[in-house]
PDB file of N, CA and C in Angstrom:
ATOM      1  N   UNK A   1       7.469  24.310  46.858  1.00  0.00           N
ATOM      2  CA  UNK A   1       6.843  24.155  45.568  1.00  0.00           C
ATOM      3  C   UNK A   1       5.331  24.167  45.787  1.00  0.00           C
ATOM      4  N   UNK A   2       4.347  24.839  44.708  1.00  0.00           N
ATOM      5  CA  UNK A   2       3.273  24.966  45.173  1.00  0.00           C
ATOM      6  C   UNK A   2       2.526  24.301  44.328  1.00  0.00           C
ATOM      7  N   UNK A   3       1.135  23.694  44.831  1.00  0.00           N
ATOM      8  CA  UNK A   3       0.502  22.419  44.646  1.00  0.00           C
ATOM      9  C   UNK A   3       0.314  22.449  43.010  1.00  0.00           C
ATOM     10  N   UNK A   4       0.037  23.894  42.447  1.00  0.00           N
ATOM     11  CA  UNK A   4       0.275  24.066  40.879  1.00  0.00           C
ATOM     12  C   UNK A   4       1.346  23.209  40.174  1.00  0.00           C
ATOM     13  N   UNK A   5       2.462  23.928  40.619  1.00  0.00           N
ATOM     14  CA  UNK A   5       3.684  23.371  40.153  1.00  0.00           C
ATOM     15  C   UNK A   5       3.542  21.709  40.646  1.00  0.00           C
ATOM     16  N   UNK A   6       3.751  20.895  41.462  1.00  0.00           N
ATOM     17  CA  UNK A   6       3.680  19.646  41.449  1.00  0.00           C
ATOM     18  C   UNK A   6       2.753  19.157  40.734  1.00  0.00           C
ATOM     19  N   UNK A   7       1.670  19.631  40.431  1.00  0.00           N
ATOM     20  CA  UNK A   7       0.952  19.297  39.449  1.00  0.00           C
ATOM     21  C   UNK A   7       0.809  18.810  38.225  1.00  0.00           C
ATOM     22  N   UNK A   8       1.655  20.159  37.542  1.00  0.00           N
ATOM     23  CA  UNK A   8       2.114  20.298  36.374  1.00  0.00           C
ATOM     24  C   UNK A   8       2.876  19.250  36.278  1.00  0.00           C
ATOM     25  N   UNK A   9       3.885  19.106  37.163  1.00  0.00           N
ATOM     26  CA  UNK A   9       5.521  17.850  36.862  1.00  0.00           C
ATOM     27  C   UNK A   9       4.395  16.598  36.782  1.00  0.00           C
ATOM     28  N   UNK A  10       3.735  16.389  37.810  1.00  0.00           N
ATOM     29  CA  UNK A  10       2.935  15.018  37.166  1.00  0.00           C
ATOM     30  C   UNK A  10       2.276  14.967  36.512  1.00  0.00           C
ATOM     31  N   UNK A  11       1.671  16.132  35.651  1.00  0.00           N
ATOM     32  CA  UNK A  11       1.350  15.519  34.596  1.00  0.00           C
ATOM     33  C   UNK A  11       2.598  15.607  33.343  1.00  0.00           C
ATOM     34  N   UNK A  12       2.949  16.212  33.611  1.00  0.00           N
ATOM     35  CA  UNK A  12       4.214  16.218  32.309  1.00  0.00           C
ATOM     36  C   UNK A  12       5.004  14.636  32.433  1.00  0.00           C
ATOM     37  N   UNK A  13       5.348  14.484  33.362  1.00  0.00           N
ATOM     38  CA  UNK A  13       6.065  13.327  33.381  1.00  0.00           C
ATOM     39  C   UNK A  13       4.720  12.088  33.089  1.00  0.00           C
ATOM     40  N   UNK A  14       3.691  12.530  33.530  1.00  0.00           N
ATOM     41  CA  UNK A  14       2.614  11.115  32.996  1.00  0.00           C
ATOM     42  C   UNK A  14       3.064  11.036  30.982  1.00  0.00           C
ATOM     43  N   UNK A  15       2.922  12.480  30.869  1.00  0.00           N
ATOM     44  CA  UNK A  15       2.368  12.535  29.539  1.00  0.00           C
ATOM     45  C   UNK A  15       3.709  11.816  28.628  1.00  0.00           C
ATOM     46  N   UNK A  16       5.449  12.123  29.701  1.00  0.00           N
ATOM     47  CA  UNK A  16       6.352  11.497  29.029  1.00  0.00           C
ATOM     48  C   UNK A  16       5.556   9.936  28.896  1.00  0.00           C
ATOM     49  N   UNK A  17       5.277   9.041  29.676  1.00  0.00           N
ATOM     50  CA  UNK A  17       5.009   8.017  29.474  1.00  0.00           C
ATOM     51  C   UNK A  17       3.906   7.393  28.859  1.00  0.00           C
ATOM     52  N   UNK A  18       2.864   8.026  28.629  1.00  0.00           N
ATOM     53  CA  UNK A  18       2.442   7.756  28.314  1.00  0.00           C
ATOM     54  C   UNK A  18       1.935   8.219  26.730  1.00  0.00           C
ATOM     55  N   UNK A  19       2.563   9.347  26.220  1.00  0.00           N
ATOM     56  CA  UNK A  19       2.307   9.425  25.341  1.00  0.00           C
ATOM     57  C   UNK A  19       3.366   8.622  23.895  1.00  0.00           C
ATOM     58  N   UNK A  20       4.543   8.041  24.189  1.00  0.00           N
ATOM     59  CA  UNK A  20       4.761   7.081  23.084  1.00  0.00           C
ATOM     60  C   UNK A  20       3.767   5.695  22.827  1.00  0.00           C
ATOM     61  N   UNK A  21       3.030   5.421  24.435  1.00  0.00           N
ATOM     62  CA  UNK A  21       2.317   3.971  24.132  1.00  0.00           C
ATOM     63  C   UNK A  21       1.062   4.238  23.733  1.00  0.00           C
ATOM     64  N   UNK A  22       0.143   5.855  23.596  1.00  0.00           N
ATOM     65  CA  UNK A  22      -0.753   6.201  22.895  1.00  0.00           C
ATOM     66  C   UNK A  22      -0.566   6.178  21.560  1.00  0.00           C
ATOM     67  N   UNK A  23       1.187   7.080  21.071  1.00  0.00           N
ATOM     68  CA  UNK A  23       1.355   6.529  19.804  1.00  0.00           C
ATOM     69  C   UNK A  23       1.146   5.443  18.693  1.00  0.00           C
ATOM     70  N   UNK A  24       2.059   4.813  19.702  1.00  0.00           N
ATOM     71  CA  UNK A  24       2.286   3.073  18.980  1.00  0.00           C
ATOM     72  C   UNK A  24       0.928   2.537  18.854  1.00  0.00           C
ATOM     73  N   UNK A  25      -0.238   2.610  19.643  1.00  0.00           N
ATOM     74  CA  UNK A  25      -1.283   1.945  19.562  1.00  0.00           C
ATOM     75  C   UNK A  25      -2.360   3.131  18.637  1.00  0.00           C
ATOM     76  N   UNK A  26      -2.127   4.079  18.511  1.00  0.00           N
ATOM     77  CA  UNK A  26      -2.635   4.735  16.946  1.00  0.00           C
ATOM     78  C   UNK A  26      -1.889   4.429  16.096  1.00  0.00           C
ATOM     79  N   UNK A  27      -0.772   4.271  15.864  1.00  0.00           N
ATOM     80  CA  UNK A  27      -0.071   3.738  14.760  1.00  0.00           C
ATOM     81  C   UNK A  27      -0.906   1.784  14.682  1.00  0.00           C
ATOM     82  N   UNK A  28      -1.083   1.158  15.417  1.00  0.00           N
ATOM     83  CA  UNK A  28      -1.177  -0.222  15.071  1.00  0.00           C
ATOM     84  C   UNK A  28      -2.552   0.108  14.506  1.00  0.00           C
ATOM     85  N   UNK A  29      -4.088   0.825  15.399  1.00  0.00           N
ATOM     86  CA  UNK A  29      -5.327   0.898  14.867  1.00  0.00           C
ATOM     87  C   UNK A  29      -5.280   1.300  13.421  1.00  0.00           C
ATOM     88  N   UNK A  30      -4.248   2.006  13.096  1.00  0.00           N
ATOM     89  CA  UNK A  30      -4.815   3.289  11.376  1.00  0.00           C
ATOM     90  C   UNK A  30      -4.272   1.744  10.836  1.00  0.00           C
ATOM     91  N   UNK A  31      -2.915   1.121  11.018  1.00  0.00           N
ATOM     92  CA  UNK A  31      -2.778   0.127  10.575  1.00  0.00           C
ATOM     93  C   UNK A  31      -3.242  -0.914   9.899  1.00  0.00           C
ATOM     94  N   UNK A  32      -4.531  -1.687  11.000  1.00  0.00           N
ATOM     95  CA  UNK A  32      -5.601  -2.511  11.186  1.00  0.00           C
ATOM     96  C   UNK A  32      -6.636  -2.148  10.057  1.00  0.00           C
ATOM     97  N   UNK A  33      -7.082  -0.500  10.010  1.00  0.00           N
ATOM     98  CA  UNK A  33      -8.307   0.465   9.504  1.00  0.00           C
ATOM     99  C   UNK A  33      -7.563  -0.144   8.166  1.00  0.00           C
ATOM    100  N   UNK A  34      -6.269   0.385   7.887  1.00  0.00           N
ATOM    101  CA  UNK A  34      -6.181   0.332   6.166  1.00  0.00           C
ATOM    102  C   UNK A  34      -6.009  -0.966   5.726  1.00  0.00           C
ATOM    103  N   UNK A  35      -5.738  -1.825   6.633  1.00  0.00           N
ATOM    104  CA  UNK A  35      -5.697  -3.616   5.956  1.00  0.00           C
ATOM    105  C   UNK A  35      -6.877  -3.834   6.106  1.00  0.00           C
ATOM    106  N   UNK A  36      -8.111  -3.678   6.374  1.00  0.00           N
ATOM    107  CA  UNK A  36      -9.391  -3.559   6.572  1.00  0.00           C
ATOM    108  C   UNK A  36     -10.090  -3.151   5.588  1.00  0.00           C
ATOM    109  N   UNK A  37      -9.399  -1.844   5.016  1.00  0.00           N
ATOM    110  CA  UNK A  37     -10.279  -1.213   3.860  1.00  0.00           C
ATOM    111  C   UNK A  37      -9.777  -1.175   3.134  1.00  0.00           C
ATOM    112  N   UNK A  38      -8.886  -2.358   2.591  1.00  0.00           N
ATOM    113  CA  UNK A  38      -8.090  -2.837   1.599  1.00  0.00           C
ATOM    114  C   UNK A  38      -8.571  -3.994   1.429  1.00  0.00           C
ATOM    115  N   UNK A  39      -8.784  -4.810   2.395  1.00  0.00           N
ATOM    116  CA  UNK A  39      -9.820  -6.330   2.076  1.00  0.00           C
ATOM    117  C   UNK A  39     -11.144  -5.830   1.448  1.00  0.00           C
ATOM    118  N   UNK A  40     -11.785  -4.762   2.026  1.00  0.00           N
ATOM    119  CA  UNK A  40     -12.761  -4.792   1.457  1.00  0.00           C
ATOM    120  C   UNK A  40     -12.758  -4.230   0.050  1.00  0.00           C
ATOM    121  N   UNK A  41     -11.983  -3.252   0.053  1.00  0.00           N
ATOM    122  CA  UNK A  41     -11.889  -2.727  -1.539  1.00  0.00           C
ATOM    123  C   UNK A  41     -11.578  -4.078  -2.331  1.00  0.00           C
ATOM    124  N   UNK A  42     -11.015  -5.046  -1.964  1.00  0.00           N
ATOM    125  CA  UNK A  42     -10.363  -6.121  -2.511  1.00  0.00           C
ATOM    126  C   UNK A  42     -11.533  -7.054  -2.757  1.00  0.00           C
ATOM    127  N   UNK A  43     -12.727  -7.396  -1.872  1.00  0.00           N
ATOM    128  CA  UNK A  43     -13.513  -8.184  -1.937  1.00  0.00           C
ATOM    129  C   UNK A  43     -14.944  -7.221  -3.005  1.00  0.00           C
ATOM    130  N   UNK A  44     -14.674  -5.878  -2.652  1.00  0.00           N
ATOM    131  CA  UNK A  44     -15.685  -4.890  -3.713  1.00  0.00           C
ATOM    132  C   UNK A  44     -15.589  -5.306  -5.021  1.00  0.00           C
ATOM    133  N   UNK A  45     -14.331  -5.397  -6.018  1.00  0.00           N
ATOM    134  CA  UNK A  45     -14.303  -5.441  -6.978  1.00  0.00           C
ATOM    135  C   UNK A  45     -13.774  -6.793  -7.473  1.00  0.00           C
ATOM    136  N   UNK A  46     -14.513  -7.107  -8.644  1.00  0.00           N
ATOM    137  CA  UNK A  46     -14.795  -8.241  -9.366  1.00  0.00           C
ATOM    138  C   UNK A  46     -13.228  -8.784 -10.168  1.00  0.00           C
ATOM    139  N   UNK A  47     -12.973 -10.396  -9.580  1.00  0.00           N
ATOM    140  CA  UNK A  47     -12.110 -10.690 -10.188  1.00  0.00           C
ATOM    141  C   UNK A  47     -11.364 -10.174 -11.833  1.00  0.00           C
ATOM    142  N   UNK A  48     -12.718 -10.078 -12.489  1.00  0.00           N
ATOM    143  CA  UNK A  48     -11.984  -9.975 -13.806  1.00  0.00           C
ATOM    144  C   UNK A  48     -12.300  -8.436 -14.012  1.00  0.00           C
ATOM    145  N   UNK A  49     -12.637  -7.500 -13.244  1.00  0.00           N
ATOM    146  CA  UNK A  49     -12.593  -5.999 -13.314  1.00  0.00           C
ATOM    147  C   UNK A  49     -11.555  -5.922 -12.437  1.00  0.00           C
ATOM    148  N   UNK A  50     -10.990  -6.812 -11.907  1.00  0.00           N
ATOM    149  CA  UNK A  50      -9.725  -5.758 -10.866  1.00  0.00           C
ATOM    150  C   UNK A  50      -8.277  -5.920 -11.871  1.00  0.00           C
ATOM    151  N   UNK A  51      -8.522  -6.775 -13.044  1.00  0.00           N
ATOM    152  CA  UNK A  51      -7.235  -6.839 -13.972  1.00  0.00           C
ATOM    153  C   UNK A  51      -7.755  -6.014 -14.603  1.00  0.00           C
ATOM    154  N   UNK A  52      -8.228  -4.841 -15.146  1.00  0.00           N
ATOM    155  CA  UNK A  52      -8.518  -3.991 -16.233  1.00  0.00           C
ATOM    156  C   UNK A  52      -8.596  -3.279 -15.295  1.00  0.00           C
ATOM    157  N   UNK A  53      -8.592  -2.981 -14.544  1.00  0.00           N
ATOM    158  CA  UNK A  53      -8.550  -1.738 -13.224  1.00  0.00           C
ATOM    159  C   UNK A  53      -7.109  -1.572 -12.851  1.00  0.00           C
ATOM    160  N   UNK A  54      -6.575  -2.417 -12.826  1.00  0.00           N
ATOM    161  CA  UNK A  54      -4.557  -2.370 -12.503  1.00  0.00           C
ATOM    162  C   UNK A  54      -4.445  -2.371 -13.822  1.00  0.00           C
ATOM    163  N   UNK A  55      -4.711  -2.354 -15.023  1.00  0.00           N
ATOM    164  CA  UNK A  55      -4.356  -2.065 -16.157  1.00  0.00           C
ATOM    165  C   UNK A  55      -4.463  -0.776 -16.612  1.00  0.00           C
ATOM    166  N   UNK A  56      -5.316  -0.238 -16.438  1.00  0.00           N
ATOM    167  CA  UNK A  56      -5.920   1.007 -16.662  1.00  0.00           C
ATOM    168  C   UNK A  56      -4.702   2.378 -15.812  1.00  0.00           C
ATOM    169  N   UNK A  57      -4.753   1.680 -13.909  1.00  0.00           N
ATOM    170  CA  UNK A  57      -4.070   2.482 -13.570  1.00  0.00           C
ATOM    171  C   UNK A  57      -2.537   2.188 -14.202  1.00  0.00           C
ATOM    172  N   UNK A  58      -1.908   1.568 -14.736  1.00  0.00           N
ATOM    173  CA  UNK A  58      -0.261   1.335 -15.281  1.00  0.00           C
ATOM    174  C   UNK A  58      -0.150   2.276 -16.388  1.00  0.00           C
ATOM    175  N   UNK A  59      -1.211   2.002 -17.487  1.00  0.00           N
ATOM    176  CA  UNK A  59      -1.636   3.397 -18.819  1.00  0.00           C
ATOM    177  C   UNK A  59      -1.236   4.377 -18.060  1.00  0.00           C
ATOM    178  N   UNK A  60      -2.271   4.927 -16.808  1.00  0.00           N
ATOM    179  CA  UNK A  60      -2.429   6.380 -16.047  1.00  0.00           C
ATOM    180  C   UNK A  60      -1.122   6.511 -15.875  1.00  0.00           C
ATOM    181  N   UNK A  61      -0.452   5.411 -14.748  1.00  0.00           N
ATOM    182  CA  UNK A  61       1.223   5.873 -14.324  1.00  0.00           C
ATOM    183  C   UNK A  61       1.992   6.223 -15.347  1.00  0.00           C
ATOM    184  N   UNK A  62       1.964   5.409 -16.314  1.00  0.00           N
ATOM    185  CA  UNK A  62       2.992   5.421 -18.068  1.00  0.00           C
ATOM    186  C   UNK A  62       2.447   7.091 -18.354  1.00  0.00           C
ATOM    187  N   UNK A  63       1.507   7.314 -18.588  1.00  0.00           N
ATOM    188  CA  UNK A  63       1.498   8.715 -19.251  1.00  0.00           C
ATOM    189  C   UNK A  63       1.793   9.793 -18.342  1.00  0.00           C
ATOM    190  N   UNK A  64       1.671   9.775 -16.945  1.00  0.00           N
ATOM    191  CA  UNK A  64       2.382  10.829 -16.283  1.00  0.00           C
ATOM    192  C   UNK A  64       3.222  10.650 -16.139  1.00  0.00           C
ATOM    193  N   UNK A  65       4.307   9.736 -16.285  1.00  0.00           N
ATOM    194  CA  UNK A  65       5.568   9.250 -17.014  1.00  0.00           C
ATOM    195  C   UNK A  65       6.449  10.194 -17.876  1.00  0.00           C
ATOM    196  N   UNK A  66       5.242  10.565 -18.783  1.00  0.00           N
ATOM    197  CA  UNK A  66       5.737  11.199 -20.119  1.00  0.00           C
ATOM    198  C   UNK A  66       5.703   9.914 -21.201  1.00  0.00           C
ATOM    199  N   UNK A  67       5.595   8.760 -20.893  1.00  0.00           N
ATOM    200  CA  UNK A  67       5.834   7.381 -21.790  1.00  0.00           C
ATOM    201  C   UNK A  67       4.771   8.257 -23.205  1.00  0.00           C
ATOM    202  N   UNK A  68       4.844   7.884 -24.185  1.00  0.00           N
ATOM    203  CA  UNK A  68       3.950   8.423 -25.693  1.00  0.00           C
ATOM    204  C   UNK A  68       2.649   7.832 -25.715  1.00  0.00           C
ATOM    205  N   UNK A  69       2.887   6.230 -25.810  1.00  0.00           N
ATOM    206  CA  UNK A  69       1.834   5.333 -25.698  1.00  0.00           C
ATOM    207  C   UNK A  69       1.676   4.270 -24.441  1.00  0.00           C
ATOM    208  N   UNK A  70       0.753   3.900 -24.193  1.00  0.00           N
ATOM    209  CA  UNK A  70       0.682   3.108 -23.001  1.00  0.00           C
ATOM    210  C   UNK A  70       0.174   1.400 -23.886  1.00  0.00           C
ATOM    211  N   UNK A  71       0.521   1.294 -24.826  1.00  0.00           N
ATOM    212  CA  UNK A  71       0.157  -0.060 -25.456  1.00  0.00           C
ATOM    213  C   UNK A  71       1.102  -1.038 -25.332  1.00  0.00           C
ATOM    214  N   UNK A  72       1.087  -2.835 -25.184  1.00  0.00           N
ATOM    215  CA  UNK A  72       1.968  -3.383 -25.140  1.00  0.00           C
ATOM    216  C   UNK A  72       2.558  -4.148 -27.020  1.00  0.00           C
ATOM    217  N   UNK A  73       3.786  -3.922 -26.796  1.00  0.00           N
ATOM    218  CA  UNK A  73       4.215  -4.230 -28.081  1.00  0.00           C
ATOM    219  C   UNK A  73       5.078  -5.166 -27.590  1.00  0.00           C
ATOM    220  N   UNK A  74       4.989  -6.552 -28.642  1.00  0.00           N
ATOM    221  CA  UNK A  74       5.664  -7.445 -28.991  1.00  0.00           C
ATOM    222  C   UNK A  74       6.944  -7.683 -29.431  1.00  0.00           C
ATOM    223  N   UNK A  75       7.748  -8.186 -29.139  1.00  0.00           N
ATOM    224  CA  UNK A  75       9.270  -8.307 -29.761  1.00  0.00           C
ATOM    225  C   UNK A  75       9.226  -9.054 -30.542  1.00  0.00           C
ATOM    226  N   UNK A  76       9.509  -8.949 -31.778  1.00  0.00           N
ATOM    227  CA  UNK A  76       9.550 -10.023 -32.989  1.00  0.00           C
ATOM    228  C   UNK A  76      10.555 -10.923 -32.970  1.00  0.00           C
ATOM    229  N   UNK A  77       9.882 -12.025 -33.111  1.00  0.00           N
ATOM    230  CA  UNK A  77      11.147 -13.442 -33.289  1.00  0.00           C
ATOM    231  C   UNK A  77      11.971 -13.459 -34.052  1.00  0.00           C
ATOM    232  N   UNK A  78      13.156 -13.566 -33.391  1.00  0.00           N
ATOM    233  CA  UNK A  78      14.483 -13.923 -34.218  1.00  0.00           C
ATOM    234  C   UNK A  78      14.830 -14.828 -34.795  1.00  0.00           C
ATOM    235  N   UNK A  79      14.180 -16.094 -34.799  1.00  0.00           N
ATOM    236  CA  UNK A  79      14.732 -17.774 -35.061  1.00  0.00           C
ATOM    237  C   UNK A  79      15.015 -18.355 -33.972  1.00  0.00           C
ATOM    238  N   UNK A  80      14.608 -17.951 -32.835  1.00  0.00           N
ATOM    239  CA  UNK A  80      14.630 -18.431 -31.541  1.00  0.00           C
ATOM    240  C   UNK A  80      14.173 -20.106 -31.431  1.00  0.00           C
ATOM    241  N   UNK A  81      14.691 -21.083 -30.598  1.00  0.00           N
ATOM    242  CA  UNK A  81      14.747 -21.969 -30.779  1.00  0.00           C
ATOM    243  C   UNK A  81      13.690 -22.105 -29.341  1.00  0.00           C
ATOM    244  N   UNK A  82      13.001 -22.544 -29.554  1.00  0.00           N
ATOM    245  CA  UNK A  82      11.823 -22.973 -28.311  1.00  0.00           C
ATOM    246  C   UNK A  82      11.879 -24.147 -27.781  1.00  0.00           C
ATOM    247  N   UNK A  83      12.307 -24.754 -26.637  1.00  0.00           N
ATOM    248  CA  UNK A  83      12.448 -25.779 -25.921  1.00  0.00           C
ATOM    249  C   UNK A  83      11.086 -26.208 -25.575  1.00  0.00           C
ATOM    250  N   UNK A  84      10.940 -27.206 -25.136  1.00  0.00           N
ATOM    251  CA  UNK A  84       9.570 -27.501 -24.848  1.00  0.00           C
ATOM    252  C   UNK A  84      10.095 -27.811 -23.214  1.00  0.00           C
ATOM    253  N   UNK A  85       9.009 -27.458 -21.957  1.00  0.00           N
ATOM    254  CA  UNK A  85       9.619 -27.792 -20.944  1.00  0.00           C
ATOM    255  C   UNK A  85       8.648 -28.655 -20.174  1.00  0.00           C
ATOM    256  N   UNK A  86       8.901 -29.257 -18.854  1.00  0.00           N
ATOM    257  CA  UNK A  86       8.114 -29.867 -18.711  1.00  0.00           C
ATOM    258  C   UNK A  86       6.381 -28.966 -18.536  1.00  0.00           C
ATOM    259  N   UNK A  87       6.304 -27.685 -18.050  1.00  0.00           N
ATOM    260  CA  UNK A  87       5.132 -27.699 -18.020  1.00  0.00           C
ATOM    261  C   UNK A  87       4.383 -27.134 -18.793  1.00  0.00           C
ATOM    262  N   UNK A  88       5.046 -27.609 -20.487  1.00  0.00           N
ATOM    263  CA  UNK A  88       4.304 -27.532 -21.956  1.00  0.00           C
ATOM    264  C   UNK A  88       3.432 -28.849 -21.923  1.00  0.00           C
ATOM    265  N   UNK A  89       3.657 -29.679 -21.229  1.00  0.00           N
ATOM    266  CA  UNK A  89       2.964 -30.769 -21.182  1.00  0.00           C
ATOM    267  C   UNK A  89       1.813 -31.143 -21.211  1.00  0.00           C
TER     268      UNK A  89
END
């Protein structure tokens, strides 16, 4: 066998081994990156703009839906009997 060929086998056989634990550890970094730039998107926007911002996108989802309107409507009371519970209190 010539020094080419042995060559080649070690690196092929390195690359068997070593290329699932290059994987796994790009899979954990992109991981890390997007819980990262999810805190920060999270810490970017303002408590009471991030509820009209998840509101806004649910409208968006509902109408590519096909839904007609994206408004919330009320169910009208029947004579429903309302308990009071403890944490009406």
């Amino acid at each position: 066998m010539s020094f080419k060929d042995t060559f080649r086998l070690r690196i092929d056989r390195l690359a068997g081994q070593v290329g699932p634990l290059l994987e796994e550890s790009w899979r954990e970094a992109r991981q890390r990156l997007d819980d990262l730039n999810q805190a920060l998107a999270s810490q970017a926007v303002p408590g009471e703009r991030r509820a009209r911002v998840s509101e806004l996108a649910l409208k968006r989802k509902g109408q590519q839906a096909g839904q007609k309107s994206a408004e919330i409507r009320h169910f009208p009371e029947q004579g429903k009997t309302v308990q009071r519970s403890d944490f009406d209190q």
